[in-house]
Protein backbone atom coordinates (compact mmCIF):
# COMPACT_ATOMS: atom_id res chain seq x y z
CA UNK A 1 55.07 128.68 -66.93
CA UNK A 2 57.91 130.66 -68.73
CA UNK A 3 57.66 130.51 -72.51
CA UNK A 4 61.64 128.90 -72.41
CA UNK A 5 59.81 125.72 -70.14
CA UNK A 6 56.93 125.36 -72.82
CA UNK A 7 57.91 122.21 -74.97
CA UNK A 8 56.36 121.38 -78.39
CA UNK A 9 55.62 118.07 -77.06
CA UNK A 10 55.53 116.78 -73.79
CA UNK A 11 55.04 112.86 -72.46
CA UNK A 12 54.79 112.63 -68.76
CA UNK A 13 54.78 109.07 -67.01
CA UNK A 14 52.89 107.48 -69.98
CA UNK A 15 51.74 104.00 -70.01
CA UNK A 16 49.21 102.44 -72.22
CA UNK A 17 48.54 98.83 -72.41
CA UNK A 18 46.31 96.41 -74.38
CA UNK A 19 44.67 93.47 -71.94
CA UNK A 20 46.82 94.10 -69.56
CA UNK A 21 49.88 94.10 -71.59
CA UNK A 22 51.97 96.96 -71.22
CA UNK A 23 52.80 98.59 -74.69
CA UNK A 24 54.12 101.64 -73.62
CA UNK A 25 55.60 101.63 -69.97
CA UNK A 26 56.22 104.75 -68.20
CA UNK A 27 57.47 107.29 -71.22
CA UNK A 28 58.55 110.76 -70.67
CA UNK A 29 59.59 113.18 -73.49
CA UNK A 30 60.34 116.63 -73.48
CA UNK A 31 60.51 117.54 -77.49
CA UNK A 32 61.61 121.20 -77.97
CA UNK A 33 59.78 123.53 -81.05
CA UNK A 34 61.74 123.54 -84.14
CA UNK A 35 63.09 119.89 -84.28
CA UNK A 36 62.88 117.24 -86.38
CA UNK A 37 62.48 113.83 -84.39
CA UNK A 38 62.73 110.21 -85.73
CA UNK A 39 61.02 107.89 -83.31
CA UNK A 40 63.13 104.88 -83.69
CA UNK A 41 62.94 101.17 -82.52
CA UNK A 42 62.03 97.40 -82.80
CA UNK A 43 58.84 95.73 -84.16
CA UNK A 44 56.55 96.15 -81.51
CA UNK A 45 58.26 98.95 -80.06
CA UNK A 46 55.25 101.08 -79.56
CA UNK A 47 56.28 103.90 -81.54
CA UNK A 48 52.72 103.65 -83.73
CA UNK A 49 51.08 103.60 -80.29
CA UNK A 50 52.97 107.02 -79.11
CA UNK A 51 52.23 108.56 -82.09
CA UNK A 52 48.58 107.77 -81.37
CA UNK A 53 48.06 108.38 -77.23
CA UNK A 54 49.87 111.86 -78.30
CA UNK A 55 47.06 112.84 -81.00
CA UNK A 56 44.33 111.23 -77.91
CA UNK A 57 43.53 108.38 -80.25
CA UNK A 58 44.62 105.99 -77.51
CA UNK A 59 43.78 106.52 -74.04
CA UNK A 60 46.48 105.59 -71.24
CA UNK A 61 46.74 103.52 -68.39
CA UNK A 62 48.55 106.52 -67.04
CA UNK A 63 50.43 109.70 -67.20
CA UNK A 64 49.53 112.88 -69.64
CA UNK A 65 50.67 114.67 -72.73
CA UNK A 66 50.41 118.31 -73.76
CA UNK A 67 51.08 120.32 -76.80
CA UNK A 68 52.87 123.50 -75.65
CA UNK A 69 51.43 123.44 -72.40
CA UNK A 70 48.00 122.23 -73.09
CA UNK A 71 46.31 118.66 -73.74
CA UNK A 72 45.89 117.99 -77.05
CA UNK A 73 41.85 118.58 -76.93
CA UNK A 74 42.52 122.19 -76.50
CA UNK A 75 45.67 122.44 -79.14
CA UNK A 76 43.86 119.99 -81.87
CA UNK A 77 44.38 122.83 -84.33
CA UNK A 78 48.34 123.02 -83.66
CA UNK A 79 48.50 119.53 -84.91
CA UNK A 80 48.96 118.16 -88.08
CA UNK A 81 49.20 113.81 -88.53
CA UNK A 82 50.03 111.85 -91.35
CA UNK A 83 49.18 108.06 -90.58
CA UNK A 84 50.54 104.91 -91.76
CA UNK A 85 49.52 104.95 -96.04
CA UNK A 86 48.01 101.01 -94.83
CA UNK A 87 45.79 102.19 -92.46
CA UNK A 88 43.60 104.24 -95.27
CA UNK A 89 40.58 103.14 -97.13
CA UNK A 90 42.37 104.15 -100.61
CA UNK A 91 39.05 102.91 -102.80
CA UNK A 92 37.07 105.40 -101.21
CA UNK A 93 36.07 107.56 -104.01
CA UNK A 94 37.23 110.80 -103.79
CA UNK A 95 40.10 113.26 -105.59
CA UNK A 96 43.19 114.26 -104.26
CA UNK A 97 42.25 118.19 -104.12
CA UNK A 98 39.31 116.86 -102.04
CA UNK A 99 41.44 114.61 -99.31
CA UNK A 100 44.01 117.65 -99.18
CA UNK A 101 40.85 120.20 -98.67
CA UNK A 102 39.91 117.91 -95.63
CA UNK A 103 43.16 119.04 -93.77
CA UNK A 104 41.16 122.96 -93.41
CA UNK A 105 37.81 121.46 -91.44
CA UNK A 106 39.89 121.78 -88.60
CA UNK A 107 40.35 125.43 -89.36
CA UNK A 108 36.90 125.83 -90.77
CA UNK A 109 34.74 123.77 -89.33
CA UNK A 110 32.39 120.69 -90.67
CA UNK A 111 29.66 122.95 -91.13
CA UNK A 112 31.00 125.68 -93.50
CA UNK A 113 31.78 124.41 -96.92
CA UNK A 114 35.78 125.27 -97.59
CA UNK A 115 35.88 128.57 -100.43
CA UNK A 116 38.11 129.62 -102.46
CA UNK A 117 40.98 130.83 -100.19
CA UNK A 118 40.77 126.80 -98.89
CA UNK A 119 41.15 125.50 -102.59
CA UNK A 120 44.17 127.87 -103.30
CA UNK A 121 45.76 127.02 -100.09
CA UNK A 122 45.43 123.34 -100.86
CA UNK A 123 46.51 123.70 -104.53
CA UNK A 124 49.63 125.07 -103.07
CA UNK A 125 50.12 122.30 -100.52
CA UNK A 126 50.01 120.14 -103.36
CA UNK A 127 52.35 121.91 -105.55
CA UNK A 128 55.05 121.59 -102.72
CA UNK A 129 55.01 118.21 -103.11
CA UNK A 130 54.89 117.64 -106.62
CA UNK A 131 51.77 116.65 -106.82
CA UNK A 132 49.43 119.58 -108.47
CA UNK A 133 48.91 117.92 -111.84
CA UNK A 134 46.96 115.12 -110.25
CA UNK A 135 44.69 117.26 -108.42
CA UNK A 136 41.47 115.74 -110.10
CA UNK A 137 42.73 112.36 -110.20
CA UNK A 138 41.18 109.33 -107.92
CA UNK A 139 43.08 108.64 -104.87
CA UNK A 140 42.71 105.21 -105.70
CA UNK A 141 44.34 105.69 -108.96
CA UNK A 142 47.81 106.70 -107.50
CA UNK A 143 50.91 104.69 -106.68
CA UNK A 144 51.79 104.36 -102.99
CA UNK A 145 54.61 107.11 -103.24
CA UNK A 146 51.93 109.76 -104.51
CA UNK A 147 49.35 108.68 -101.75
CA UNK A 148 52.20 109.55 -99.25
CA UNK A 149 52.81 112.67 -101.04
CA UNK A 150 48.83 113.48 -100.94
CA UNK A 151 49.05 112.42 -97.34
CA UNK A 152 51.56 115.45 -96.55
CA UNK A 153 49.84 118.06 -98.47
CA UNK A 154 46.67 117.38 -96.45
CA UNK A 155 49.10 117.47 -92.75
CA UNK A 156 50.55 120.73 -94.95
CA UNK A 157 47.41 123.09 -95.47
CA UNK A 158 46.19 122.59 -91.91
CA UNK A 159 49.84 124.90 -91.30
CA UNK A 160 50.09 123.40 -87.90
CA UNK A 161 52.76 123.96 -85.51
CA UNK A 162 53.56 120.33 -84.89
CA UNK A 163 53.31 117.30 -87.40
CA UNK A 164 53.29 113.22 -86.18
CA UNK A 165 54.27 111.12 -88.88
CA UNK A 166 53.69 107.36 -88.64
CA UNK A 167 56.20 105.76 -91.59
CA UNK A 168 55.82 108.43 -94.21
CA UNK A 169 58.78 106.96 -96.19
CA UNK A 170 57.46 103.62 -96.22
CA UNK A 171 56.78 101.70 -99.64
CA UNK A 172 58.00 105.35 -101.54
CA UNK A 173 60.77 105.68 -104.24
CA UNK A 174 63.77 106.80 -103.34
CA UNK A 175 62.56 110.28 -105.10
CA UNK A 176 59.93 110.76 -103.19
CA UNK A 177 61.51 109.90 -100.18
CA UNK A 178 64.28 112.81 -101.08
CA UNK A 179 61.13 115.28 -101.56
CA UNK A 180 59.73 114.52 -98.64
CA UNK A 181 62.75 114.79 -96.74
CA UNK A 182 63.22 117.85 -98.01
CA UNK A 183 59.96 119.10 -97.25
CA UNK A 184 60.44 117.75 -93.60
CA UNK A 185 63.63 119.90 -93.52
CA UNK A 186 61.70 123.13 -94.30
CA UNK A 187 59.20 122.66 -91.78
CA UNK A 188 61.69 122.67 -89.47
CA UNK A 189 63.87 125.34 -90.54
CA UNK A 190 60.18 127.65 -90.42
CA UNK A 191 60.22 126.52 -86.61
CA UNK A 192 57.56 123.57 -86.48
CA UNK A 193 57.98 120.38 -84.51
CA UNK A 194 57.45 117.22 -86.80
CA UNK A 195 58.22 114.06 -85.01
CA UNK A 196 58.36 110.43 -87.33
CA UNK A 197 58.28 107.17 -87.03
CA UNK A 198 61.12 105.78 -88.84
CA UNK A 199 62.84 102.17 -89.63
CA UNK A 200 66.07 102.96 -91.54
CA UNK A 201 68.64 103.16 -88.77
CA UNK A 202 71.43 104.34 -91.48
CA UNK A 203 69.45 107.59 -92.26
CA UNK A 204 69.10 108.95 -89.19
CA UNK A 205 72.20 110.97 -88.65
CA UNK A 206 71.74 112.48 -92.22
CA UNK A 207 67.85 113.33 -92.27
CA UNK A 208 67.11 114.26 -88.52
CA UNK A 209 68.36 116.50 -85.76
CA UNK A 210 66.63 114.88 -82.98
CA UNK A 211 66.08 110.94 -81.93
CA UNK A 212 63.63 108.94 -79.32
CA UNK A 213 64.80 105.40 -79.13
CA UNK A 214 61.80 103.43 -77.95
CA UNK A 215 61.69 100.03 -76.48
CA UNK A 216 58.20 99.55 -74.56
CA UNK A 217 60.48 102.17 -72.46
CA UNK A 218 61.94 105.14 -73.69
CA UNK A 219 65.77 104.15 -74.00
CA UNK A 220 67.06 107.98 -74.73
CA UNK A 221 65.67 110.69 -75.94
CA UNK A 222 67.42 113.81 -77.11
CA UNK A 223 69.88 115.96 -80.02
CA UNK A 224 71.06 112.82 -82.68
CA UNK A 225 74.83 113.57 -81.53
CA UNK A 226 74.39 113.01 -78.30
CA UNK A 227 71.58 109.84 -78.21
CA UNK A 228 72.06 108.03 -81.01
CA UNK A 229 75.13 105.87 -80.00
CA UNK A 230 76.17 102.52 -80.64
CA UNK A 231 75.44 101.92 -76.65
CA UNK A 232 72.16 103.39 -76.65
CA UNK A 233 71.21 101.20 -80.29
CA UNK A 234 72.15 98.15 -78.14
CA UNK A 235 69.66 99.00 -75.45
CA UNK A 236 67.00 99.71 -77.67
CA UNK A 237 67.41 96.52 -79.78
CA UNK A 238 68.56 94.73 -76.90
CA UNK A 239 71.50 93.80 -78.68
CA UNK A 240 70.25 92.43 -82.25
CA UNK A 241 70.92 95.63 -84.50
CA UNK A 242 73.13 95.13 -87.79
CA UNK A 243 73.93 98.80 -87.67
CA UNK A 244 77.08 100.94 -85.80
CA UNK A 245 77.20 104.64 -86.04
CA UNK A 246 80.91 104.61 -85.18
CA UNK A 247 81.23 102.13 -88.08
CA UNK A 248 78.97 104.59 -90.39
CA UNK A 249 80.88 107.43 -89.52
CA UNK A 250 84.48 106.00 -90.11
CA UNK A 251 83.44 104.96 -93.45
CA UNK A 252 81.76 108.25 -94.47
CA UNK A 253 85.40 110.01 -93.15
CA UNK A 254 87.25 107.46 -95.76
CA UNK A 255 84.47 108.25 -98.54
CA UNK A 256 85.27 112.16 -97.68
CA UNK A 257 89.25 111.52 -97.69
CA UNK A 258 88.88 109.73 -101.27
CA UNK A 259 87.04 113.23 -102.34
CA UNK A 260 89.83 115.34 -101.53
């Protein structure tokens, strides 16, 4: 396989279902390096479930997935995850240095205890997002925007190639959501893959560069210009979306004409 062919991510004839009930029917995705994804769609979509047959935390029904070129038992090291902030026990009682320091076992190992170089390196994940003065503090002590800050530094220091992000804006201020779109944006511009799970329809054109639109089915898949359409939206939500691009764009053209 030429390097060119070799995609970050790759879904092939996926299908996972629980009792019998398909939740994801028959997916393929071909997600280049260097891109960042939203993973967009309904309530009950299946995007959480993608997220999770990708990382092998679901098993499918059918069909494969590989992380440049290899199943994700052999690339675990490439991959970084941040999951849903609900999902977490946040009383367990431990400091945020110490949840970020758990993103290097995968470098390390769970036998050697992480040194000094593992400290620094997580120090520094933290002070990327803002979040170095609370390096002693209880996780349980922090607001939901800082445990989704935390969450990233931890993805951050394992300095993988591609990062899966299930909701990492939800329940933040709109602060942290800039900083962590920011800190999405220079992941991608150093050539890593991160694909998220997203809701807000009206920020996709502005944060991301590429979209999946996911109905049990993939819909589209593809560069935001050329996916994320007002047909395509109608597919995916089969028809019960409060949101145009075409309308989005013609009244960011008037907001840019009133500039001038």
């Amino acid at each position: 396989m030429d390097n060119e062919e070799i995609k970050a991510i790759r879904v092939d004839d996926l299908t996972v279902a629980y009792r019998d009930k398909p939740v994801l029917w028959d997916i393929d995705l071909n997600v280049p390096p260097g891109v960042l994804m939203a993973i967009v769609g309904p309530n009950g979509a299946g995007k959480t479930t993608l997220i999770k047959s990708i990382l092998g935390l679901v098993k499918p029904a059918a069909g494969q997935v590989l992380i440049y070129g290899k199943p994700y038992q052999q690339q675990r090291s490439l991959v970084g995850y941040v999951p849903q902030r609900e999902s977490v026990d946040w009383d367990f009682p431990t400091s945020v240095l110490d949840v970020v320091m758990m993103g290097r076992y995968g470098i390390i190992g769970w036998i050697r205890r992480p040194g000094r170089e593992d400290r620094e390196l997580a120090m520094q994940a933290l002070e990327k997002v803002r979040m170095q003065d609370f390096a002693n503090r209880q996780i349980s002590q922090l607001s939901g925007g800082q445990q989704q800050r935390v969450f990233l530094a931890r993805a951050l220091v394992q300095d993988a190639k591609v990062y899966l992000m299930d909701e990492p804006f939800q329940g933040v201020d709109a602060t942290t959501e800039k900083a962590i779109v920011e800190l999405l944006q220079q992941l991608r511009s150093d050539g890593r893959t991160v694909a998220v799970v997203h809701h807000d329809l009206q920020t996709v054109i502005e944060y991301f560069d590429w979209v999946t639109l996911l109905n049990v089915r993939s819909i589209a898949s593809g560069p935001v210009a050329e996916v994320f359409t007002d047909e395509n939206l109608h597919l995916t939500y089969a028809g019960r979306v409060a949101f145009s691009r075409e309308s989005k764009e013609q009244k960011n053209s008037l907001s840019d004409g009133d500039k001038q």
